[in-house]
Protein backbone atom coordinates (compact mmCIF):
# COMPACT_ATOMS: atom_id res chain seq x y z
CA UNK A 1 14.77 -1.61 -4.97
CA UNK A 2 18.43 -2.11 -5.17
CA UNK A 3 19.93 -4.13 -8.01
CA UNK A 4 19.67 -7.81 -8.04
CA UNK A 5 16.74 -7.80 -5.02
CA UNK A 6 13.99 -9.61 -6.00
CA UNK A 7 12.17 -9.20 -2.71
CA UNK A 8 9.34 -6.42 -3.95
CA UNK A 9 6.19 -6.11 -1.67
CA UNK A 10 5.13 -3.67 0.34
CA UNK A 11 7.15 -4.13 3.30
CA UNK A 12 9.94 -4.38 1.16
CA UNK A 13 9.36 -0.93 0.06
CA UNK A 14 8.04 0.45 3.37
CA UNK A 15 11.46 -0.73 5.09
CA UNK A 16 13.43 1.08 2.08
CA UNK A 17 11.48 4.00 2.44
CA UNK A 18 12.33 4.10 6.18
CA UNK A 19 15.43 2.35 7.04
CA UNK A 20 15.54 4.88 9.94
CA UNK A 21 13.10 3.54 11.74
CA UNK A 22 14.47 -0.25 12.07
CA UNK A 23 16.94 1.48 14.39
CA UNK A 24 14.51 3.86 16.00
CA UNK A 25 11.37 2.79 16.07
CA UNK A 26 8.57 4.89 16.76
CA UNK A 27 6.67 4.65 20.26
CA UNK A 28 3.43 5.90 21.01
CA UNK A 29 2.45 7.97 24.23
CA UNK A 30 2.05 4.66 26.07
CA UNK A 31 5.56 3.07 24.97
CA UNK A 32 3.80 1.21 22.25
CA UNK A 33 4.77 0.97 18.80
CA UNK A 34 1.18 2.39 17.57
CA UNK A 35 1.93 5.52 15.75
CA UNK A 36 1.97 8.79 18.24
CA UNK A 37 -1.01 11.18 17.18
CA UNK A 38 0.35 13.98 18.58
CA UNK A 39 1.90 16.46 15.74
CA UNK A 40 5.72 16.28 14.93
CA UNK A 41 7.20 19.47 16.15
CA UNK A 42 9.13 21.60 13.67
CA UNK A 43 12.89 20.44 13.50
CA UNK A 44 15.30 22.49 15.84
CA UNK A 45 18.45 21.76 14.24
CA UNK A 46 19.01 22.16 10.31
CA UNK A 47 19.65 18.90 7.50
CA UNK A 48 17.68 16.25 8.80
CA UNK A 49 19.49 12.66 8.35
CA UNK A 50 16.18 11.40 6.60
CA UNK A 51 13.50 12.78 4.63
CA UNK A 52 10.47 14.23 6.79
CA UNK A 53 7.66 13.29 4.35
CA UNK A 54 9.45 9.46 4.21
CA UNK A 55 8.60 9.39 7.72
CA UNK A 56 5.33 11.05 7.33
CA UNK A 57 4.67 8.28 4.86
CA UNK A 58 5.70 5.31 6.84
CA UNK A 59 3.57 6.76 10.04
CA UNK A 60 0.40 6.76 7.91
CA UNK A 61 1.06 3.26 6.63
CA UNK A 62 1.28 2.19 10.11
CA UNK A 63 -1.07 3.39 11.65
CA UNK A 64 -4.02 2.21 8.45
CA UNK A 65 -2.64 -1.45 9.11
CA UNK A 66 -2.71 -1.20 12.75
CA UNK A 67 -6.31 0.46 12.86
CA UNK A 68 -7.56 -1.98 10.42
CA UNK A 69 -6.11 -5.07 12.32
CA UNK A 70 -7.39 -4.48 15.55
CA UNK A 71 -10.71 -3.35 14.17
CA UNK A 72 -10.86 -6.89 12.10
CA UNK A 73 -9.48 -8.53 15.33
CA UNK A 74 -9.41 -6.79 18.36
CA UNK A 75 -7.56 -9.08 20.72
CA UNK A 76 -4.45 -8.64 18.00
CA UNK A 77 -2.14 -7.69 20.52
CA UNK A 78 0.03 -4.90 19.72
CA UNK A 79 1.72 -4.12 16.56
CA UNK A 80 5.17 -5.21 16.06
CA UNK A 81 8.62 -3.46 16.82
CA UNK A 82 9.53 -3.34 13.87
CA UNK A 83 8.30 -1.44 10.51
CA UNK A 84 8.63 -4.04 8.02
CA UNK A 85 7.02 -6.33 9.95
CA UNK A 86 3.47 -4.70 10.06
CA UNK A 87 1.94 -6.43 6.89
CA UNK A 88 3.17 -10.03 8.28
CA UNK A 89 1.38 -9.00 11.82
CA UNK A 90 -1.98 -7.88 9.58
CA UNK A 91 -1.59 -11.03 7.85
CA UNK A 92 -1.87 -13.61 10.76
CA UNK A 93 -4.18 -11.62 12.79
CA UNK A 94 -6.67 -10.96 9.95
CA UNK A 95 -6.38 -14.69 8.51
CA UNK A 96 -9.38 -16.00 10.91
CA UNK A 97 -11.30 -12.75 10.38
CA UNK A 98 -14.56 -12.46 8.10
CA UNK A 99 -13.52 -12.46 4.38
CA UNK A 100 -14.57 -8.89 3.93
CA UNK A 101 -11.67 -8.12 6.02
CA UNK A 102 -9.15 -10.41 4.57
CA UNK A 103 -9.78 -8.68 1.61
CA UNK A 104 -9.74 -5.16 2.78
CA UNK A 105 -6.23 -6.04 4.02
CA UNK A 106 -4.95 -7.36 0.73
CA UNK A 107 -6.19 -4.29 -1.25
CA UNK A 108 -4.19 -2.43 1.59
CA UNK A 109 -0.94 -3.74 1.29
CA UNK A 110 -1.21 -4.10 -2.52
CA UNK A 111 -2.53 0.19 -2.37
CA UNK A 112 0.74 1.16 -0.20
CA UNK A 113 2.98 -0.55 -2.15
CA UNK A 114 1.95 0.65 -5.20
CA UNK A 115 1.84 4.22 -2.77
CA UNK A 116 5.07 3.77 -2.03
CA UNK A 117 6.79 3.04 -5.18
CA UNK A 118 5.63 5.83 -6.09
CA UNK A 119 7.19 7.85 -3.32
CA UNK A 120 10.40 6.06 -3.74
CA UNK A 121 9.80 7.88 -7.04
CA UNK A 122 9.65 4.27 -9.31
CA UNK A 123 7.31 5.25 -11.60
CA UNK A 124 8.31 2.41 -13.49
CA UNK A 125 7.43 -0.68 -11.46
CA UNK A 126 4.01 1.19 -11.16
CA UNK A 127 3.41 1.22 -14.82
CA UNK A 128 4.70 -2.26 -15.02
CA UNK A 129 1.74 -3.39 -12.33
CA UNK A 130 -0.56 -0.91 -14.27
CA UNK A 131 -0.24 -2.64 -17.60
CA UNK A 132 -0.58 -6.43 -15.78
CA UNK A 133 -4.01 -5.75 -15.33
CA UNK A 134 -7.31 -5.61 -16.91
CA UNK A 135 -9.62 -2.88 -17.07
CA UNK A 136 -12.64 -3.22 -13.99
CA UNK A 137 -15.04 -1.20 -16.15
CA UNK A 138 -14.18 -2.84 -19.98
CA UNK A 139 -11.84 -5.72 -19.45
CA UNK A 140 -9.60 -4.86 -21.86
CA UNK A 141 -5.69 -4.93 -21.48
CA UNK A 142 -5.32 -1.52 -22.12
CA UNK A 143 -4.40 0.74 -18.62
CA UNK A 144 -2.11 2.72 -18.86
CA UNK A 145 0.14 4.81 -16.01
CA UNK A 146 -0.20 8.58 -15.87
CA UNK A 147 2.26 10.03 -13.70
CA UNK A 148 1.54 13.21 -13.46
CA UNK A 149 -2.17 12.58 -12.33
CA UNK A 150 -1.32 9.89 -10.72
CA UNK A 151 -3.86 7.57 -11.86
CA UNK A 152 -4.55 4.55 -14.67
CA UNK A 153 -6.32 5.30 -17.14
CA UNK A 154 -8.47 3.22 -20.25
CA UNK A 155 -7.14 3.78 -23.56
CA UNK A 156 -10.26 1.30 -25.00
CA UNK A 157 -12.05 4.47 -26.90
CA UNK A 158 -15.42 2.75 -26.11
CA UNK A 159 -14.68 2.63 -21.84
CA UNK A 160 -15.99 6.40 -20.81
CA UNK A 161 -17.12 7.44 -17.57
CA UNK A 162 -21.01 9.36 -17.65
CA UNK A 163 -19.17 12.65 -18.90
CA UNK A 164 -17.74 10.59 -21.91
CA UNK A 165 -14.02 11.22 -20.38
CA UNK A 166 -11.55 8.18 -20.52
CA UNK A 167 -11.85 5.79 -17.86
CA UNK A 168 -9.21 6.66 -14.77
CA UNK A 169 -8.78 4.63 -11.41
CA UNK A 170 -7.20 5.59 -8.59
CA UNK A 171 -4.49 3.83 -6.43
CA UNK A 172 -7.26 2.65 -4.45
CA UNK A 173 -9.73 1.29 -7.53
CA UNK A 174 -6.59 -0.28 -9.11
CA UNK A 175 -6.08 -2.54 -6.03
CA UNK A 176 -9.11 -3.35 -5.58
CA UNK A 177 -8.95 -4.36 -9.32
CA UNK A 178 -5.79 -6.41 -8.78
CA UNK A 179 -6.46 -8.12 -5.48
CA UNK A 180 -10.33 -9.06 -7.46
CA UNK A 181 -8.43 -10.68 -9.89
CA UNK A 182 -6.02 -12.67 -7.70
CA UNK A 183 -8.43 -14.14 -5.88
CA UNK A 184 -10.63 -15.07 -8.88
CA UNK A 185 -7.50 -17.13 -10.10
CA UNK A 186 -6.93 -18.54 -7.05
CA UNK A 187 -10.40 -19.90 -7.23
CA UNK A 188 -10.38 -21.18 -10.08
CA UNK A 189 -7.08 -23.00 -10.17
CA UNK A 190 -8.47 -24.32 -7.00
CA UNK A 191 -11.58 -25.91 -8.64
């Protein structure tokens, strides 16, 4: 994020990651903004203006919100024009859905930004999140971020996995960690 922006969410990093697409926005075969699934052809001309794999990147985060949105609510109407504005869409059209699907959509958003920090190459805010939360298996406060595996991992000696190997979670585990833990605060501040 740049310097002084204390905006940092996952559209946040989806629109830096793709600041290309707020002027052209991608259509799909019927002039829809639901991500084409026809393949990208090859480039014809040399030096692209943006980075391919950003844009692969952004399509896939699209099109997971948009399928999981109109599965969880099927008369969502059609996503919006514009790329940042896809988790604020999930948002209200998932808030009267079952809570299994509320859910599913926070671990989402919370998985691509963490995803796309780490394709904005900020390894840093990653380990930051990493190290705000607890250990599913153990509890302990003591996750750490590799970035080479790309994965948090247990440094509690005693938290092994059935081959006695250190504890790792995934991007995906991790969120579904986090989001656990949000919503077990926000029920108990509640009470």
């Amino acid at each position: 994020m740049a310097r002084g922006d204390t905006t940092d969410n996952a559209a946040a990093r989806l629109q830096e990651l793709g600041a290309f697409l707020r002027t052209y926005p991608v259509r799909g075969a019927a002039g829809h903004s639901y991500i084409s699934s026809e393949p990208r052809g090859a480039a014809a001309s040399p030096a692209l203006p943006y980075n391919p794999d950003a844009e692969d990147r952004i399509r896939a985060c699209m099109q997971e919100i948009a399928e999981h949105t109109l599965t969880a609510n099927p008369d969502a109407g059609p996503p919006p024009e514009q790329v940042a504005a896809y988790y604020e869409w999930m948002r209200q059209n998932t808030q009267h859905a079952p809570e299994r699907e509320q859910f599913r959509a926070e671990v989402i958003e919370y998985r691509q930004w963490l995803e796309n920090c780490l394709a904005a190459r900020d390894n840093e805010t990653v380990r930051k999140a990493v190290r705000r939360q607890a250990c599913p298996e153990c509890g302990c406060w003591g996750l750490m971020w590799m970035p080479t595996r790309r994965r948090a991992i247990c440094t509690n000696r005693k938290c092994v996995d059935q081959d006695g190997a250190s504890t790792t979670l995934s991007l995906g585990r991790l969120a579904h960690a986090v989001v656990t833990t949000r919503r077990k605060t926000r029920q108990a501040r509640a009470t």
